[in-house]
Protein backbone atom coordinates (compact mmCIF):
# COMPACT_ATOMS: atom_id res chain seq x y z
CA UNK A 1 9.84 -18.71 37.83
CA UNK A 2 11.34 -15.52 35.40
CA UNK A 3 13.69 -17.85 33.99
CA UNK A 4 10.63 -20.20 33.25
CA UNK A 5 8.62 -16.66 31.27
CA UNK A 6 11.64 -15.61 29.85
CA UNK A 7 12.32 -19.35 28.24
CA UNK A 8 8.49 -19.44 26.98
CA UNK A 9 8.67 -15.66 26.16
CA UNK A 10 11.76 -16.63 23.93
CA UNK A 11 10.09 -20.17 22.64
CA UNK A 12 7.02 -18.08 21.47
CA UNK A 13 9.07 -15.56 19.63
CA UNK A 14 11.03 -18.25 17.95
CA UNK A 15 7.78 -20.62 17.12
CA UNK A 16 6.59 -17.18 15.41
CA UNK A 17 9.31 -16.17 13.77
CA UNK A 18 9.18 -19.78 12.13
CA UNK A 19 6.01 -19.28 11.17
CA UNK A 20 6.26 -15.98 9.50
CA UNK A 21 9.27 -17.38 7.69
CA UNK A 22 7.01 -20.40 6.04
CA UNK A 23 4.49 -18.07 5.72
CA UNK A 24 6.34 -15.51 3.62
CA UNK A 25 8.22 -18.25 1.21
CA UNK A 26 4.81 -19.37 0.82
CA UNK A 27 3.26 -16.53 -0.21
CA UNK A 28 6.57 -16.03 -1.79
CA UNK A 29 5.65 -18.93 -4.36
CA UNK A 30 2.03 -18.23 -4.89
CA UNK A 31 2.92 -14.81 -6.24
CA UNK A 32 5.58 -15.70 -8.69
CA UNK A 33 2.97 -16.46 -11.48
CA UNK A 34 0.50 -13.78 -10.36
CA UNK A 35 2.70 -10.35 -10.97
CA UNK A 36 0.16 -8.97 -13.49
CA UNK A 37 -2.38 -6.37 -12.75
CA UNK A 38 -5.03 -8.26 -14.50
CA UNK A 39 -3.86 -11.86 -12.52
CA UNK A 40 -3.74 -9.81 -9.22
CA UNK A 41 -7.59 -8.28 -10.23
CA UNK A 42 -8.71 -12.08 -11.37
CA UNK A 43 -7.65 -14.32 -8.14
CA UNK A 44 -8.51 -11.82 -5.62
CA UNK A 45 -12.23 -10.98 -3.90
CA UNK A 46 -13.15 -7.80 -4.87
CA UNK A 47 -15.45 -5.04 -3.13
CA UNK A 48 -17.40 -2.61 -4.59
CA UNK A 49 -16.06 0.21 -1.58
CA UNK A 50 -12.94 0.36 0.84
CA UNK A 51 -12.79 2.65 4.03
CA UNK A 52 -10.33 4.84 4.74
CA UNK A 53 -7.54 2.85 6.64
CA UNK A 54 -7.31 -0.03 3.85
CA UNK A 55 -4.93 -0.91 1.30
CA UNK A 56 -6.30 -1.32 -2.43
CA UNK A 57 -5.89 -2.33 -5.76
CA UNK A 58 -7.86 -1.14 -8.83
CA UNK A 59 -7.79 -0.15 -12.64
CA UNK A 60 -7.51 3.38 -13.22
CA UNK A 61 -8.38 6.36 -15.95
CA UNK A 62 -7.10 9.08 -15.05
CA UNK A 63 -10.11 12.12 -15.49
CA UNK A 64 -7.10 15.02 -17.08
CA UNK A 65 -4.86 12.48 -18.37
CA UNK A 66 -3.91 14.73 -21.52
CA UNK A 67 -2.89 17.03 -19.22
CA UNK A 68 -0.92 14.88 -16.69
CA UNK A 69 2.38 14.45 -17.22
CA UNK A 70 1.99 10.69 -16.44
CA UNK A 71 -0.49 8.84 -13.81
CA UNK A 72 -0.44 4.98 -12.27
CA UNK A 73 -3.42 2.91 -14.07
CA UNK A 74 -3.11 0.41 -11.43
CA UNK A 75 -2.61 2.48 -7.89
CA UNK A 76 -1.69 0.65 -5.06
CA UNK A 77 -3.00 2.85 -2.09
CA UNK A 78 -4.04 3.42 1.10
CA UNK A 79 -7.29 4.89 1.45
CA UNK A 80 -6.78 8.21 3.20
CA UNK A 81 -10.24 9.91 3.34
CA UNK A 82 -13.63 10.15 1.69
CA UNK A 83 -14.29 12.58 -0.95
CA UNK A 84 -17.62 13.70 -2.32
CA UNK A 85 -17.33 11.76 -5.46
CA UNK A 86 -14.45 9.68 -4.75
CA UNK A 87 -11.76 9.45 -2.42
CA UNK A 88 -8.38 10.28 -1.48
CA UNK A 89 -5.35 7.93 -1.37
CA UNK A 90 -1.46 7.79 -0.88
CA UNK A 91 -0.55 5.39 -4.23
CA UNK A 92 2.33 3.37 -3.18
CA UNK A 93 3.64 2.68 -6.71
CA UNK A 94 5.26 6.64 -6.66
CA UNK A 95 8.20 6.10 -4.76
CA UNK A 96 10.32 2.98 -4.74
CA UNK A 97 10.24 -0.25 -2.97
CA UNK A 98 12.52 0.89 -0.08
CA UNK A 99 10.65 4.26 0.80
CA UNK A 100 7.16 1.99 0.41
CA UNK A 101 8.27 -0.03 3.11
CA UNK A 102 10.01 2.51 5.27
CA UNK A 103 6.86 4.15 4.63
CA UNK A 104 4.65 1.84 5.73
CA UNK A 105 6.58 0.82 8.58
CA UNK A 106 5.30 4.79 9.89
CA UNK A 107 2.03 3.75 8.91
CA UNK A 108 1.33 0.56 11.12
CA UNK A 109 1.85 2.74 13.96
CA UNK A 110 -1.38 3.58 13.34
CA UNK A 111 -2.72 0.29 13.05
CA UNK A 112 -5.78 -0.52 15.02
CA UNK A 113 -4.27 -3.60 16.19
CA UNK A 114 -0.82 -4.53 17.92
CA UNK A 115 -0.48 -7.15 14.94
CA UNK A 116 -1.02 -6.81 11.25
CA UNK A 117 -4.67 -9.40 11.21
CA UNK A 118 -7.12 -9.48 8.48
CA UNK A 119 -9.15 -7.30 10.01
CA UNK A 120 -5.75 -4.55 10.04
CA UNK A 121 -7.35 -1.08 9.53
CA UNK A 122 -5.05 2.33 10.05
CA UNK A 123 -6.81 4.97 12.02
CA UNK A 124 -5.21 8.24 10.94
CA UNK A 125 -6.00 11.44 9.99
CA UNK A 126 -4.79 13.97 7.68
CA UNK A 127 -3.53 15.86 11.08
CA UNK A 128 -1.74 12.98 12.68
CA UNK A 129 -0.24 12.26 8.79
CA UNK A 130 0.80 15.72 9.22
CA UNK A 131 4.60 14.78 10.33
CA UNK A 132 4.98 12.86 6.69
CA UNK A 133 3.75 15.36 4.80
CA UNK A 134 6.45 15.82 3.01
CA UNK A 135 6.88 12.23 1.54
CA UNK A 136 3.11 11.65 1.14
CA UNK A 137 2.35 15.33 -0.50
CA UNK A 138 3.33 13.50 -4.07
CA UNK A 139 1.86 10.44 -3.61
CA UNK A 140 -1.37 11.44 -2.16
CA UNK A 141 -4.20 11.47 -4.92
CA UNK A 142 -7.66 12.28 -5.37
CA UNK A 143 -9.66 9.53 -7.22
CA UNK A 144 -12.85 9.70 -8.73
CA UNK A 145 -15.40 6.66 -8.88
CA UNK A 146 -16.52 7.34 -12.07
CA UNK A 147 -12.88 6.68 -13.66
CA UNK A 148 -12.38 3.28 -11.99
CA UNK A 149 -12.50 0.65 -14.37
CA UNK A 150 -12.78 -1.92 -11.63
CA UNK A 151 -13.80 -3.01 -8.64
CA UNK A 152 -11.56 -2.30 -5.17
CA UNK A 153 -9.27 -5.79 -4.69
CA UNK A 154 -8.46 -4.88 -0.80
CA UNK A 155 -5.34 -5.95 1.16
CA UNK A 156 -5.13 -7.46 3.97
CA UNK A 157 -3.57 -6.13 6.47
CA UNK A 158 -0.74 -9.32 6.49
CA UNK A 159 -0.06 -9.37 2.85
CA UNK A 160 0.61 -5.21 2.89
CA UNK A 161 4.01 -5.39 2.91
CA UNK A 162 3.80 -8.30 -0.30
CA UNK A 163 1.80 -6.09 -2.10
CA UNK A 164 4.40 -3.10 -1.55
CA UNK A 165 6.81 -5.04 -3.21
CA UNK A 166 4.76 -6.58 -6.24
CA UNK A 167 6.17 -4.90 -9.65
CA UNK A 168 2.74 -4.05 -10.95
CA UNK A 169 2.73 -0.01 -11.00
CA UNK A 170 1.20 0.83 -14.66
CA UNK A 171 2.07 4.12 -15.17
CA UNK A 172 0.95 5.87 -18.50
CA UNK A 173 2.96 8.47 -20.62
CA UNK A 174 6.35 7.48 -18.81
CA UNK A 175 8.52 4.62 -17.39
CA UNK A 176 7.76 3.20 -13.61
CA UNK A 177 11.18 4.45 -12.74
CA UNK A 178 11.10 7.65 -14.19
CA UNK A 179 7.85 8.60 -12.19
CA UNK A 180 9.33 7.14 -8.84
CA UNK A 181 12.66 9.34 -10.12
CA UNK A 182 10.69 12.36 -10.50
CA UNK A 183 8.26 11.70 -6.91
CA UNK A 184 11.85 11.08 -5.09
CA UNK A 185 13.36 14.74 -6.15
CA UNK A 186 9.79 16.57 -4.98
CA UNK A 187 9.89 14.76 -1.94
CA UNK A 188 13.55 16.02 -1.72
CA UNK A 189 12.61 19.27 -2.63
CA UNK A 190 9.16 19.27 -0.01
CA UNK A 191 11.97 18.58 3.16
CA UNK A 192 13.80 21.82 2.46
């Protein structure tokens, strides 16, 4: 009878592990055309709100933007906590591809569910964050409502790690790389 569990056990696993893999080359496909802020804002539902726990897109201006060195016009974030007249987030697009996903691998610990669903929502706090401050110190932003220039287009909790990956960061006054360049030697310099 437990050779019987473990073969199903192990059937299971593989059937899903199949199934991810269509799923992703897939997704894969349908996101080869759509790598443009402006296609990702157009094909996706939008919301006028997003709790904290979600991940986001939006169009961004940037309240002190003479006065910052640079900003992202399209954040991709996760929506840390409420503020009186916006919110905070940790914007993705700061750091690079690797330390978003190593980053959000820490993250869906604190999923709500054992499995990234539609319905995925983080439940953290800025205490339990605590042990990443470091890395999220420079990514973690305050943004105000009345500088979005768009609705939120929300994430799923399934298509987070795609939307890590997407090459649609639109930072202002500098180069994508430069930014994630800069982020990468305060977070260096926030471990000391």
């Amino acid at each position: 009878m437990t050779d019987d569990i473990i073969t199903l056990n192990t059937l299971r696993t593989a059937e899903v592990m199949e199934r991810s893999r269509a799923w992703y080359y897939r997704r894969v496909k349908e996101l080869q055309n759509a790598t443009s802020s402006r296609t990702l804002m157009r094909e996706g539902k939008l919301q006028k709100t997003v709790s904290p726990g979600f991940m986001a897109f939006f169009i961004y201006d940037a309240k002190f933007k003479k006065k910052l060195p640079f900003w992202d016009a399209f954040p991709l974030i996760m929506v840390l906590d409420r503020a009186r007249d916006g919110f905070y987030g940790i914007n993705l697009h700061y750091v690079s591809v690797n330390t978003r996903m190593e980053l959000l691998r820490e993250l869906i610990k604190y999923d709500t569910n054992p499995y990234l669903t539609k319905k995925s929502k983080l439940n953290y706090t800025w205490q339990t964050l605590n042990r990443l401050h470091p890395i999220l110190k420079p990514m973690t932003k305050r943004y105000l409502y009345s500088h979005m220039r768009s609705l939120f287009r929300r994430i799923d909790g399934p298509d987070w790690g795609f939307a890590a990956m997407l090459p649609v960061a639109e930072f202002q006054k500098t180069t994508n790389s430069y930014a994630q360049r800069l982020t990468a030697i305060e977070i260096k310099k926030n471990k000391r």
